[in-house]
PDB file of N, CA and C in Angstrom:
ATOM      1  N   UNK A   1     108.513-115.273 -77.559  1.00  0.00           N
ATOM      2  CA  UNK A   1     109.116-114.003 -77.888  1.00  0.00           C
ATOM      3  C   UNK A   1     110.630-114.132 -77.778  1.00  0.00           C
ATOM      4  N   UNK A   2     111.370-113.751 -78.893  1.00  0.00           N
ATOM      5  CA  UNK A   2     112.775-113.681 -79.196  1.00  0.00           C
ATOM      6  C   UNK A   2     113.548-112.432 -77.956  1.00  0.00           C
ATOM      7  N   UNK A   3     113.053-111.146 -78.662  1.00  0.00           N
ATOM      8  CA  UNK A   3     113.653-109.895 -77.962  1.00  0.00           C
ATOM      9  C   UNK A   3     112.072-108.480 -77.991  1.00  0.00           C
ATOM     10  N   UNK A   4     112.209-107.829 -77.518  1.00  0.00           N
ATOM     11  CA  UNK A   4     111.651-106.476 -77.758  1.00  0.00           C
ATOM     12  C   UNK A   4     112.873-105.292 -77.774  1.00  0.00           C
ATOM     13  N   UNK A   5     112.233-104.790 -78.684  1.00  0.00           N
ATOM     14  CA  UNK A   5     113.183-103.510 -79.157  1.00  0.00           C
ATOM     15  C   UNK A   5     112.270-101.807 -79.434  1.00  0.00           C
ATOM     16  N   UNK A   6     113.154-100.985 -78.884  1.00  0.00           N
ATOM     17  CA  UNK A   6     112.034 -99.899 -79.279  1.00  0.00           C
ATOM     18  C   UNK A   6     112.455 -98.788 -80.696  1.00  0.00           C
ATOM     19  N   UNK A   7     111.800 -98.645 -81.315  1.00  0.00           N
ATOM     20  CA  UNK A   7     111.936 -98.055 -82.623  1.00  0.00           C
ATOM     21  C   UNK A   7     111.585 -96.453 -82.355  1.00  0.00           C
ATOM     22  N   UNK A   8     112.516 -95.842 -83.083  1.00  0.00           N
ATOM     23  CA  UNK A   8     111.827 -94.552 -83.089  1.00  0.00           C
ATOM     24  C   UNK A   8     111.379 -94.032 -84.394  1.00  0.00           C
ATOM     25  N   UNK A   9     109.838 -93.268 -84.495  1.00  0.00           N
ATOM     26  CA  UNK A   9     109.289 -93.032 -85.670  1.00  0.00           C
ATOM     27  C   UNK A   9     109.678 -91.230 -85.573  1.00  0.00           C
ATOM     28  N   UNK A  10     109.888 -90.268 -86.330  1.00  0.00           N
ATOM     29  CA  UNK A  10     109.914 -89.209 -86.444  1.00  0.00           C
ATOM     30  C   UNK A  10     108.512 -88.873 -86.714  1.00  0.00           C
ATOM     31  N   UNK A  11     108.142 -87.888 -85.894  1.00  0.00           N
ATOM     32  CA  UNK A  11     106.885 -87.073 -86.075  1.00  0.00           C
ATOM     33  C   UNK A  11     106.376 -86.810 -87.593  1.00  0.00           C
ATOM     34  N   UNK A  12     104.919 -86.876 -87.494  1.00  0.00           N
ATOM     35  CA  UNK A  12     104.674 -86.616 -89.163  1.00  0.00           C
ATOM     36  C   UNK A  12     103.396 -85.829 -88.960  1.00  0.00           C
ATOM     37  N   UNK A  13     103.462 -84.588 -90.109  1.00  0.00           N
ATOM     38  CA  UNK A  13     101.908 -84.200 -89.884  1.00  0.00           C
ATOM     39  C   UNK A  13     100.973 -84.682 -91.079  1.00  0.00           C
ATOM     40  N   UNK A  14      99.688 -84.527 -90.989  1.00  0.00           N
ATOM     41  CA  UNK A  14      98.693 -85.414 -91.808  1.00  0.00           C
ATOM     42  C   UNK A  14      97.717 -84.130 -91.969  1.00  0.00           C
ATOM     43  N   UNK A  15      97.231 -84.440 -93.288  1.00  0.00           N
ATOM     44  CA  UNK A  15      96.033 -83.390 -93.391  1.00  0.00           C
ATOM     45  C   UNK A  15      94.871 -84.243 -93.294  1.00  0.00           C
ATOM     46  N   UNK A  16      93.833 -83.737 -93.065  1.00  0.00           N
ATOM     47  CA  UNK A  16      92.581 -84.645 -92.674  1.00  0.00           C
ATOM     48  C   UNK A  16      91.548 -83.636 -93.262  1.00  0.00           C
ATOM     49  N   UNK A  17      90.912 -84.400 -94.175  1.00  0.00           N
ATOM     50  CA  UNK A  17      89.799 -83.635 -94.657  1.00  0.00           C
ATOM     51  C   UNK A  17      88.648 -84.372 -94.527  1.00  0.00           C
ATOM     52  N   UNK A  18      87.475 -83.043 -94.022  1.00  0.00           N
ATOM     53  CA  UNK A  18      86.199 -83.493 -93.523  1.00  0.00           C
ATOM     54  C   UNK A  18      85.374 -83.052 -94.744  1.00  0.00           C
ATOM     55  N   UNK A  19      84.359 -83.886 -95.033  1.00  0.00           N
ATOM     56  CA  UNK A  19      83.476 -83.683 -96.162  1.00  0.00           C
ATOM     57  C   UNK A  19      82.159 -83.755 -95.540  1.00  0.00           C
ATOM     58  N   UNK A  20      81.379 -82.515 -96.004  1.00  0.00           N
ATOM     59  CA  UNK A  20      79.957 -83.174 -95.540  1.00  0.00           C
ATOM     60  C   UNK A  20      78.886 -82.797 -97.001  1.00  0.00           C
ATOM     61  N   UNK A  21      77.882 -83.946 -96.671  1.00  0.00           N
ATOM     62  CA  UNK A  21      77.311 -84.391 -97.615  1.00  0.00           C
ATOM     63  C   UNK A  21      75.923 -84.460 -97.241  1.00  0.00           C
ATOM     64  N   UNK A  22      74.827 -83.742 -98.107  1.00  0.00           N
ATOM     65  CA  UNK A  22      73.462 -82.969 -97.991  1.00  0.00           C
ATOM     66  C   UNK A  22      72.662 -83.822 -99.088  1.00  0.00           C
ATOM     67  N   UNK A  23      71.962 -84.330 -98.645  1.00  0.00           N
ATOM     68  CA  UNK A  23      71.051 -84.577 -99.159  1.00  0.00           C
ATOM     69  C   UNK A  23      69.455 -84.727 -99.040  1.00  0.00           C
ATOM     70  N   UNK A  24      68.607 -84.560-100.492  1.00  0.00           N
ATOM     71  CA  UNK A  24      67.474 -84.130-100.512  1.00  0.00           C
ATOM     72  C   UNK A  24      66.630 -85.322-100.623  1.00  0.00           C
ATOM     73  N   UNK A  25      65.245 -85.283-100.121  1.00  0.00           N
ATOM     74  CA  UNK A  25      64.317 -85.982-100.123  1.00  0.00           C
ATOM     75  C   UNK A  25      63.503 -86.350-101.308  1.00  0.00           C
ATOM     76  N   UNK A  26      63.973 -87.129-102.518  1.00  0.00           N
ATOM     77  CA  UNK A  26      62.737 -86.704-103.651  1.00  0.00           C
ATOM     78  C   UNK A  26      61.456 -86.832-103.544  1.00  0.00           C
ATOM     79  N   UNK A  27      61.288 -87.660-103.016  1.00  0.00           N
ATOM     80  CA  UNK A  27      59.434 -87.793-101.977  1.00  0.00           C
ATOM     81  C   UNK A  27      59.051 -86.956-102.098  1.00  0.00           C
ATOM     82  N   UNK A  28      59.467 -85.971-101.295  1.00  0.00           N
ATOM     83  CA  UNK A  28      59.710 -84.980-100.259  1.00  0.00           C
ATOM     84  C   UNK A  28      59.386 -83.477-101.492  1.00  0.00           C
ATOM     85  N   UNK A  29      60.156 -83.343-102.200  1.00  0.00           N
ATOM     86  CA  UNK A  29      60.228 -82.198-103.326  1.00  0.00           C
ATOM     87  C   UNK A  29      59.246 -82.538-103.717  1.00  0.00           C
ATOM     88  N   UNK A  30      58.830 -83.932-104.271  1.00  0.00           N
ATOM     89  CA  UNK A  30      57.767 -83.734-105.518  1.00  0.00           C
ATOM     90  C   UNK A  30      56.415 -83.502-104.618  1.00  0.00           C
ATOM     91  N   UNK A  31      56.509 -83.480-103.354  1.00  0.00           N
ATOM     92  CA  UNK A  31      55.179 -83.231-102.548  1.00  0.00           C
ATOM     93  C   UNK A  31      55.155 -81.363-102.475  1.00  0.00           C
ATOM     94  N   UNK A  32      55.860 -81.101-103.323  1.00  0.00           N
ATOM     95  CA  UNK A  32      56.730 -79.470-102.523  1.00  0.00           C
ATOM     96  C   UNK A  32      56.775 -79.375-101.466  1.00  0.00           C
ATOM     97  N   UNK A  33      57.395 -79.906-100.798  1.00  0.00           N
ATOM     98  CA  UNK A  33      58.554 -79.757 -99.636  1.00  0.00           C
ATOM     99  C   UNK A  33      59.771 -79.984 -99.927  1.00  0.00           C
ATOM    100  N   UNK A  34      60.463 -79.186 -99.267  1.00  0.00           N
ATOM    101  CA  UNK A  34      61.913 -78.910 -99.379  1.00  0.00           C
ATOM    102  C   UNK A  34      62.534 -79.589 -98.169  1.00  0.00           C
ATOM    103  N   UNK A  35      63.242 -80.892 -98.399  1.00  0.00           N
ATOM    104  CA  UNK A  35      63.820 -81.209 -97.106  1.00  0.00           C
ATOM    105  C   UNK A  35      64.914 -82.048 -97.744  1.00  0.00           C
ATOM    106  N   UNK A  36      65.894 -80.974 -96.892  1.00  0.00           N
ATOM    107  CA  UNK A  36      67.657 -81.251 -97.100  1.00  0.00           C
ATOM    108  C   UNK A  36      68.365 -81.958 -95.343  1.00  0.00           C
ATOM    109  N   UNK A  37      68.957 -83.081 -95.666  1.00  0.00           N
ATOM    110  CA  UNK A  37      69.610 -83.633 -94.462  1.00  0.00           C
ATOM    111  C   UNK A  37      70.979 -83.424 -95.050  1.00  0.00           C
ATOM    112  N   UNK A  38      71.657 -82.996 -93.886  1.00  0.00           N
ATOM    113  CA  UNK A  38      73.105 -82.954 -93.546  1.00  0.00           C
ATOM    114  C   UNK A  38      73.474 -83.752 -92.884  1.00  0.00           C
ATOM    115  N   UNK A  39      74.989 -84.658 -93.091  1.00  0.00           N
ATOM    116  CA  UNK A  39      75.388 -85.490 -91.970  1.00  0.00           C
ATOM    117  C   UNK A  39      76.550 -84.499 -91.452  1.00  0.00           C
ATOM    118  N   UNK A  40      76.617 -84.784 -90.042  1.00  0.00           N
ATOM    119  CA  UNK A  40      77.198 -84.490 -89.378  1.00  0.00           C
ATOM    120  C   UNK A  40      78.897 -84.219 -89.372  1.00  0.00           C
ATOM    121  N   UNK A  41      79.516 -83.025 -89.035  1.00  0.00           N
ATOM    122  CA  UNK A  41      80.930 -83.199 -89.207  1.00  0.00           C
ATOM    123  C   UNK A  41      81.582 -82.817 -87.895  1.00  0.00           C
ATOM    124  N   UNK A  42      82.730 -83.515 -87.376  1.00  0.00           N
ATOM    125  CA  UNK A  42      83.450 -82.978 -85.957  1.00  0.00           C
ATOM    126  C   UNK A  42      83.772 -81.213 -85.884  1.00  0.00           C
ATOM    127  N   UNK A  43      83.619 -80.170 -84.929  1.00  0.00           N
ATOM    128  CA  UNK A  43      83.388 -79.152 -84.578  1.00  0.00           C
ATOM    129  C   UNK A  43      84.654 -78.841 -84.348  1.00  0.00           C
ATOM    130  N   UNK A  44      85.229 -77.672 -85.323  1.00  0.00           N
ATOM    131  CA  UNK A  44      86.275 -76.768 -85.128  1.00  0.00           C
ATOM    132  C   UNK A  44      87.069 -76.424 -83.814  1.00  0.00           C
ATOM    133  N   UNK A  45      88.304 -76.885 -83.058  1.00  0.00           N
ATOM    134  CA  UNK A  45      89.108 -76.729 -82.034  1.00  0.00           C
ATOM    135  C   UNK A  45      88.643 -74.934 -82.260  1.00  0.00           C
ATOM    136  N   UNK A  46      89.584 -74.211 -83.484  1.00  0.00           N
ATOM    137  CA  UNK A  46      88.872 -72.564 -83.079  1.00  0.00           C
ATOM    138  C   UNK A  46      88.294 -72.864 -84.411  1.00  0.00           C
ATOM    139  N   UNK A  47      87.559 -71.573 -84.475  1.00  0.00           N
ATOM    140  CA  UNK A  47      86.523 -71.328 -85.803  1.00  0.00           C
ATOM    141  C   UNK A  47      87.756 -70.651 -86.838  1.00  0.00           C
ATOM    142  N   UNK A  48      87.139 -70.902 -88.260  1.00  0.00           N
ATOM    143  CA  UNK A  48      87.921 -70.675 -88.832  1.00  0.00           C
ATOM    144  C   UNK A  48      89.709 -70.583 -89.395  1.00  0.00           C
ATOM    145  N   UNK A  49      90.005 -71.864 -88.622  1.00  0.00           N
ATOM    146  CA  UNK A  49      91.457 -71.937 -88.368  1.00  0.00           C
ATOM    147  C   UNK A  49      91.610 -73.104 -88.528  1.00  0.00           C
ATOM    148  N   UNK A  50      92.654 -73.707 -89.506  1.00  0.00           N
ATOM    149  CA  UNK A  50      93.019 -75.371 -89.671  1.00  0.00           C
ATOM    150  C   UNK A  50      93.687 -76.104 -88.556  1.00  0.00           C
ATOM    151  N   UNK A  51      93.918 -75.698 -87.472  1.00  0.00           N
ATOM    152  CA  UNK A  51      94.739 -75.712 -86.751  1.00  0.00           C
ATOM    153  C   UNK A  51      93.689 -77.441 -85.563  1.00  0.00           C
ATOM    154  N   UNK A  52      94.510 -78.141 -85.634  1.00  0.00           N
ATOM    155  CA  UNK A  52      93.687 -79.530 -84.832  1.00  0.00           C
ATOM    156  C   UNK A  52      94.195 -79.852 -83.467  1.00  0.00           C
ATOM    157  N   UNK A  53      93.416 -80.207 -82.800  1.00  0.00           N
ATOM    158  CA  UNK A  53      93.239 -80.045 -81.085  1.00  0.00           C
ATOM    159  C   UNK A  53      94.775 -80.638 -80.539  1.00  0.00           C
ATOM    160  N   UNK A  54      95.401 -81.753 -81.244  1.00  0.00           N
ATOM    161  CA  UNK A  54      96.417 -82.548 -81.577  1.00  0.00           C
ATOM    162  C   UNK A  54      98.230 -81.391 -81.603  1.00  0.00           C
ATOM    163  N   UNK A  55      97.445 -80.718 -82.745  1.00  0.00           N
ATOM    164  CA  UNK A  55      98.981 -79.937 -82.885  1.00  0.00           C
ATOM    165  C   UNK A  55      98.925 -78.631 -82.001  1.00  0.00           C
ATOM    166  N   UNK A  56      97.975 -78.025 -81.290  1.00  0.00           N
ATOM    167  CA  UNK A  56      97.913 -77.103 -80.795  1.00  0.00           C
ATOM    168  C   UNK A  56      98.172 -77.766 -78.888  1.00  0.00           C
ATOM    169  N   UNK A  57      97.812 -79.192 -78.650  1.00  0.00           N
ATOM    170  CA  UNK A  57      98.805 -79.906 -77.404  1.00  0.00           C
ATOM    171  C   UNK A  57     100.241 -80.196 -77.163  1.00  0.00           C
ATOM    172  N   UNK A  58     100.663 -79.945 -79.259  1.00  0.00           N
ATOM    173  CA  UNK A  58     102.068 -80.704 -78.778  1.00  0.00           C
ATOM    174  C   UNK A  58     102.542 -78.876 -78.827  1.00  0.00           C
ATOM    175  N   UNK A  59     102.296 -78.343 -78.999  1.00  0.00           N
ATOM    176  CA  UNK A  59     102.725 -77.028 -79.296  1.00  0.00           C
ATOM    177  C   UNK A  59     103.045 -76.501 -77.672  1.00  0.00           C
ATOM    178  N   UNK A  60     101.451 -76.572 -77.052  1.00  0.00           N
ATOM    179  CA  UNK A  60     101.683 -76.176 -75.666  1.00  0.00           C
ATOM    180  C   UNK A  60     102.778 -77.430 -74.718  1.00  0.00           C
ATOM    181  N   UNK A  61     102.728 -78.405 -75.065  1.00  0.00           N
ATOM    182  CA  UNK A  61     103.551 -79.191 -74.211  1.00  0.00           C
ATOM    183  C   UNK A  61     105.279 -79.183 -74.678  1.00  0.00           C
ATOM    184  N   UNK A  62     105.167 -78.610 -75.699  1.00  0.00           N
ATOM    185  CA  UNK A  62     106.863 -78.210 -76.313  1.00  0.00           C
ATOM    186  C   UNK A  62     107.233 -77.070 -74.559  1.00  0.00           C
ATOM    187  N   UNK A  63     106.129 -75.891 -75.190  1.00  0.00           N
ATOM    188  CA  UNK A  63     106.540 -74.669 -75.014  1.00  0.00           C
ATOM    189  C   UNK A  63     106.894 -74.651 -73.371  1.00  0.00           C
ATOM    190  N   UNK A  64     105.148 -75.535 -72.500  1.00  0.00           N
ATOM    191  CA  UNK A  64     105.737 -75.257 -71.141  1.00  0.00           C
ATOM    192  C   UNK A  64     106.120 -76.777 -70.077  1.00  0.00           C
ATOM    193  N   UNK A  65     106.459 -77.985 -70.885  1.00  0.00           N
ATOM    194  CA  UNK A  65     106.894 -78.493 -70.515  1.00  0.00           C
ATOM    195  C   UNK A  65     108.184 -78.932 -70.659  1.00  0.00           C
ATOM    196  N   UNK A  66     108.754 -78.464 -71.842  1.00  0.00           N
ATOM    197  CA  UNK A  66     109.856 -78.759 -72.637  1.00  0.00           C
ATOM    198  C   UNK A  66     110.342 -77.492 -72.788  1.00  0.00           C
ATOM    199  N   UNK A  67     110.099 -76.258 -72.159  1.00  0.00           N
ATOM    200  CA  UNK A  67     110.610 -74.892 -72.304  1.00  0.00           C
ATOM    201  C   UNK A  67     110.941 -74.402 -73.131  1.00  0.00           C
ATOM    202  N   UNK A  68     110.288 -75.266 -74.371  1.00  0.00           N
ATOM    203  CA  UNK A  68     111.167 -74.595 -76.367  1.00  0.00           C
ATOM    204  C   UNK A  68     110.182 -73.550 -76.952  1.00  0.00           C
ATOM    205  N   UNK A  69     110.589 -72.358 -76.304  1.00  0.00           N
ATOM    206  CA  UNK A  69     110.312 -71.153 -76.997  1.00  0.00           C
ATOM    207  C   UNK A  69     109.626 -71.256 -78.518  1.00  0.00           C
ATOM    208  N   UNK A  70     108.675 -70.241 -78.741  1.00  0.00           N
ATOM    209  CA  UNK A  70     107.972 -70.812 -79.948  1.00  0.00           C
ATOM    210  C   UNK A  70     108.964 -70.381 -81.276  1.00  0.00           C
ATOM    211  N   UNK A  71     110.324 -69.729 -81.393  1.00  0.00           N
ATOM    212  CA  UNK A  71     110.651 -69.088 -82.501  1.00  0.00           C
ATOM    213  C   UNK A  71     111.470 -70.658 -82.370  1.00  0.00           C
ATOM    214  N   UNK A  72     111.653 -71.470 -81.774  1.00  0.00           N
ATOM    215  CA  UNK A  72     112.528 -72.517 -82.156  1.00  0.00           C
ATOM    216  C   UNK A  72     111.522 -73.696 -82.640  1.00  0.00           C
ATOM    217  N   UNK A  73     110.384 -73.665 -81.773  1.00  0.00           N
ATOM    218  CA  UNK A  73     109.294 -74.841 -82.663  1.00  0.00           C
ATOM    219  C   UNK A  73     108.971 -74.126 -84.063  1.00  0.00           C
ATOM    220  N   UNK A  74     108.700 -73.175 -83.897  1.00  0.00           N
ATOM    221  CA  UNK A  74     109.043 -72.430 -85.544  1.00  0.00           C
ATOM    222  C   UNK A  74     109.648 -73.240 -86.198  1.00  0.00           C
ATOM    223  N   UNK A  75     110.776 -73.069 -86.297  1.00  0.00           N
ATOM    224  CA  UNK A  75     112.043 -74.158 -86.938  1.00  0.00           C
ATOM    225  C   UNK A  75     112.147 -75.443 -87.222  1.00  0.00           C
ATOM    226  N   UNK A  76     111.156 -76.103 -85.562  1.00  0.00           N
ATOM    227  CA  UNK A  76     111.091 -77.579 -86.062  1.00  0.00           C
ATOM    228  C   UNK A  76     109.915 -77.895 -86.875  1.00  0.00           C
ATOM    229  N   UNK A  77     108.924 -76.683 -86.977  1.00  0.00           N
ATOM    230  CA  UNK A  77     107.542 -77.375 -87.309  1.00  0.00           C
ATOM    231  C   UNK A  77     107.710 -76.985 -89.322  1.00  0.00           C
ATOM    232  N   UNK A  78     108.604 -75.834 -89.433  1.00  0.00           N
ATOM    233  CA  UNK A  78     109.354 -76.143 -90.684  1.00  0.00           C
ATOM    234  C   UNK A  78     109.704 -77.269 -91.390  1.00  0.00           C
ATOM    235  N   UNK A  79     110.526 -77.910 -90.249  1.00  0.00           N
ATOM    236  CA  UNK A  79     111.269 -79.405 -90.794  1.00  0.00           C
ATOM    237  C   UNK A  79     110.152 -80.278 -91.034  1.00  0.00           C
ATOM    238  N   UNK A  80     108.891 -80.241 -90.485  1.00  0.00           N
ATOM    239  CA  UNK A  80     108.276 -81.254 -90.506  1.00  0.00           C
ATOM    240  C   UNK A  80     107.171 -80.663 -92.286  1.00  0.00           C
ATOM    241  N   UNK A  81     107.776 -79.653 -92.804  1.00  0.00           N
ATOM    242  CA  UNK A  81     106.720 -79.114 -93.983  1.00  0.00           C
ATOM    243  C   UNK A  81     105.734 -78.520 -93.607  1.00  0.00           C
ATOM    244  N   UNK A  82     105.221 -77.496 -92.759  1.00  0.00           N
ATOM    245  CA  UNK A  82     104.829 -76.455 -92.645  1.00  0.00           C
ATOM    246  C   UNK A  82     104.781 -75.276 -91.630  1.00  0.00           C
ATOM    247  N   UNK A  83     104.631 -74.054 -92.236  1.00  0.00           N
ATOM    248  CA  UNK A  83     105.564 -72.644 -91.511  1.00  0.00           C
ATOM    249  C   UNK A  83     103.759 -72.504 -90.632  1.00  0.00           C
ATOM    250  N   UNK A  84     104.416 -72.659 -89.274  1.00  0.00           N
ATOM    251  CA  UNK A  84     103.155 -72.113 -88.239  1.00  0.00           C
ATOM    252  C   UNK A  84     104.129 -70.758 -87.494  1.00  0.00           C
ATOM    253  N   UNK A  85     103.791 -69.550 -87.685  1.00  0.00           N
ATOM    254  CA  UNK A  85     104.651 -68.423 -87.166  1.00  0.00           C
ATOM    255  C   UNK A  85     104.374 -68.296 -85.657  1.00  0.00           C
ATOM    256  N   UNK A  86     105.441 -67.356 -85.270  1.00  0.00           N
ATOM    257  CA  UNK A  86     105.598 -67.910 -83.766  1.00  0.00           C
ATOM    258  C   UNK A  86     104.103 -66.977 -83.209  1.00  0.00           C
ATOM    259  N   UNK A  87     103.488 -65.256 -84.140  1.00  0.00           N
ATOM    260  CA  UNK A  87     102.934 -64.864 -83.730  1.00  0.00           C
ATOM    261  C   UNK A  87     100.962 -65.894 -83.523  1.00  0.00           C
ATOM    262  N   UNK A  88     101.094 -66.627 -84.648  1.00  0.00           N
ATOM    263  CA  UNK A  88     100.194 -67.283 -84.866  1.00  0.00           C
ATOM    264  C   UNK A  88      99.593 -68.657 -83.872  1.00  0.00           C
ATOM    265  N   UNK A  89     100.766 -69.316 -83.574  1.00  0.00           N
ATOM    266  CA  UNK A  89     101.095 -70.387 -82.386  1.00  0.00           C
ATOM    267  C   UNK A  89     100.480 -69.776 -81.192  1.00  0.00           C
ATOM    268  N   UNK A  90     101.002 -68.115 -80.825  1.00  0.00           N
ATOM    269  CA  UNK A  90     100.888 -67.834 -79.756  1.00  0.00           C
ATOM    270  C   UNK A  90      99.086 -67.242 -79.559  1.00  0.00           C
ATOM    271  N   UNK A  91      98.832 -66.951 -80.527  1.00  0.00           N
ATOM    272  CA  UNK A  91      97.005 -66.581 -80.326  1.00  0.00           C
ATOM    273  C   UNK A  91      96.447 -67.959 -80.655  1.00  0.00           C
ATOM    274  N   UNK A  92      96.760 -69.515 -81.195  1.00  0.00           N
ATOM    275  CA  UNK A  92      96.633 -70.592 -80.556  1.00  0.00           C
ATOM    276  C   UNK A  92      96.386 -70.785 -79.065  1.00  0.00           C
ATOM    277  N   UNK A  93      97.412 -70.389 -78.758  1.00  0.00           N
ATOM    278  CA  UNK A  93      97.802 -70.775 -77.027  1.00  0.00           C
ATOM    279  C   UNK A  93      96.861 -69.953 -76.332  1.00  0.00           C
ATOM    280  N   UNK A  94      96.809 -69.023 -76.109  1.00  0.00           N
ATOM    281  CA  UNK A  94      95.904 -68.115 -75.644  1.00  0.00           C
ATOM    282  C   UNK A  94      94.471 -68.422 -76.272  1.00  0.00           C
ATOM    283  N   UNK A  95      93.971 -68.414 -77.260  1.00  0.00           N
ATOM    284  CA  UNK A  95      92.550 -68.415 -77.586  1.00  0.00           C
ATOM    285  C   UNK A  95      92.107 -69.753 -77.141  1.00  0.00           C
ATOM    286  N   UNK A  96      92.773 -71.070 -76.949  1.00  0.00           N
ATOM    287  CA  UNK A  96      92.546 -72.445 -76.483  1.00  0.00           C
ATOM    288  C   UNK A  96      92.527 -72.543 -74.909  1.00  0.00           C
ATOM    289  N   UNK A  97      93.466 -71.190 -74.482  1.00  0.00           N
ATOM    290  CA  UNK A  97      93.609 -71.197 -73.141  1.00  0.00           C
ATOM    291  C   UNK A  97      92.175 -70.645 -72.377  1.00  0.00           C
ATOM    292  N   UNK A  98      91.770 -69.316 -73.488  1.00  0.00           N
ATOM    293  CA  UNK A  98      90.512 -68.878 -72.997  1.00  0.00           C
ATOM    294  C   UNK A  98      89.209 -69.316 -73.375  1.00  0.00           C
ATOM    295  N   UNK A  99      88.987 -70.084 -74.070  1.00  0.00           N
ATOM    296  CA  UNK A  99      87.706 -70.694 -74.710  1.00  0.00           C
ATOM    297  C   UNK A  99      87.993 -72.445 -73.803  1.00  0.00           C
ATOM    298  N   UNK A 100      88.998 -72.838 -73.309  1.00  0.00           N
ATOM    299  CA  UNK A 100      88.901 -74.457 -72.936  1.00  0.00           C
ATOM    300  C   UNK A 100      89.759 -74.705 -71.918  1.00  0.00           C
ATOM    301  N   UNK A 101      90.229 -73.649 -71.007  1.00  0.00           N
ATOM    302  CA  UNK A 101      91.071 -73.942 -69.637  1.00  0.00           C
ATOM    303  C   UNK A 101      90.273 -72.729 -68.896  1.00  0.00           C
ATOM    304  N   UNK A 102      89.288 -72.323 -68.704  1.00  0.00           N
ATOM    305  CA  UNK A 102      88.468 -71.791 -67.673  1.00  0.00           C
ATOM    306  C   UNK A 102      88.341 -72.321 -66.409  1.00  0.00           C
TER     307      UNK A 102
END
């Protein structure tokens, strides 16, 4: 080894899309029976909300370890290409707080 050096990468967000995929038995139909398998997909941080277990940690570790108020992560989570509002962040924080810090 020559040297080590440390690089800094700027934060990036990623969309991740889950697909699930059903399928039928033809056996199965032409016997008339109806049998549909689903494979399995990872389970919603909250229901109905795009929001991933990932950005809703760095959110809380901005806010109470790093003391950055949410109207200013507002701002940065802008820079990074998309508007999460500060009212929205904050029923994050709370609904994660009450469904998974009991």
């Amino acid at each position: 080894m020559v040297r080590e050096v440390f690089e800094y990468q700027r934060p990036k967000l990623k969309l991740v899309r889950y697909w699930q995929m059903s399928y039928k038995c033809p056996a199965c139909h032409k016997k008339g029976r109806s049998v549909i398998v689903r494979a399995s997909v990872p389970k919603p941080l909250l229901n109905h909300s795009l929001v991933a277990a990932s950005v809703v940690a760095e959110i809380m570790y901005q806010k109470y370890v790093n003391a950055m108020p949410l109207y200013r992560q507002e701002a940065a989570w802008k820079q990074l290409g998309v508007t999460f509002s500060r009212t929205t962040m904050a029923r994050w924080i709370i609904r994660c707080a009450e469904d998974w810090l009991e």
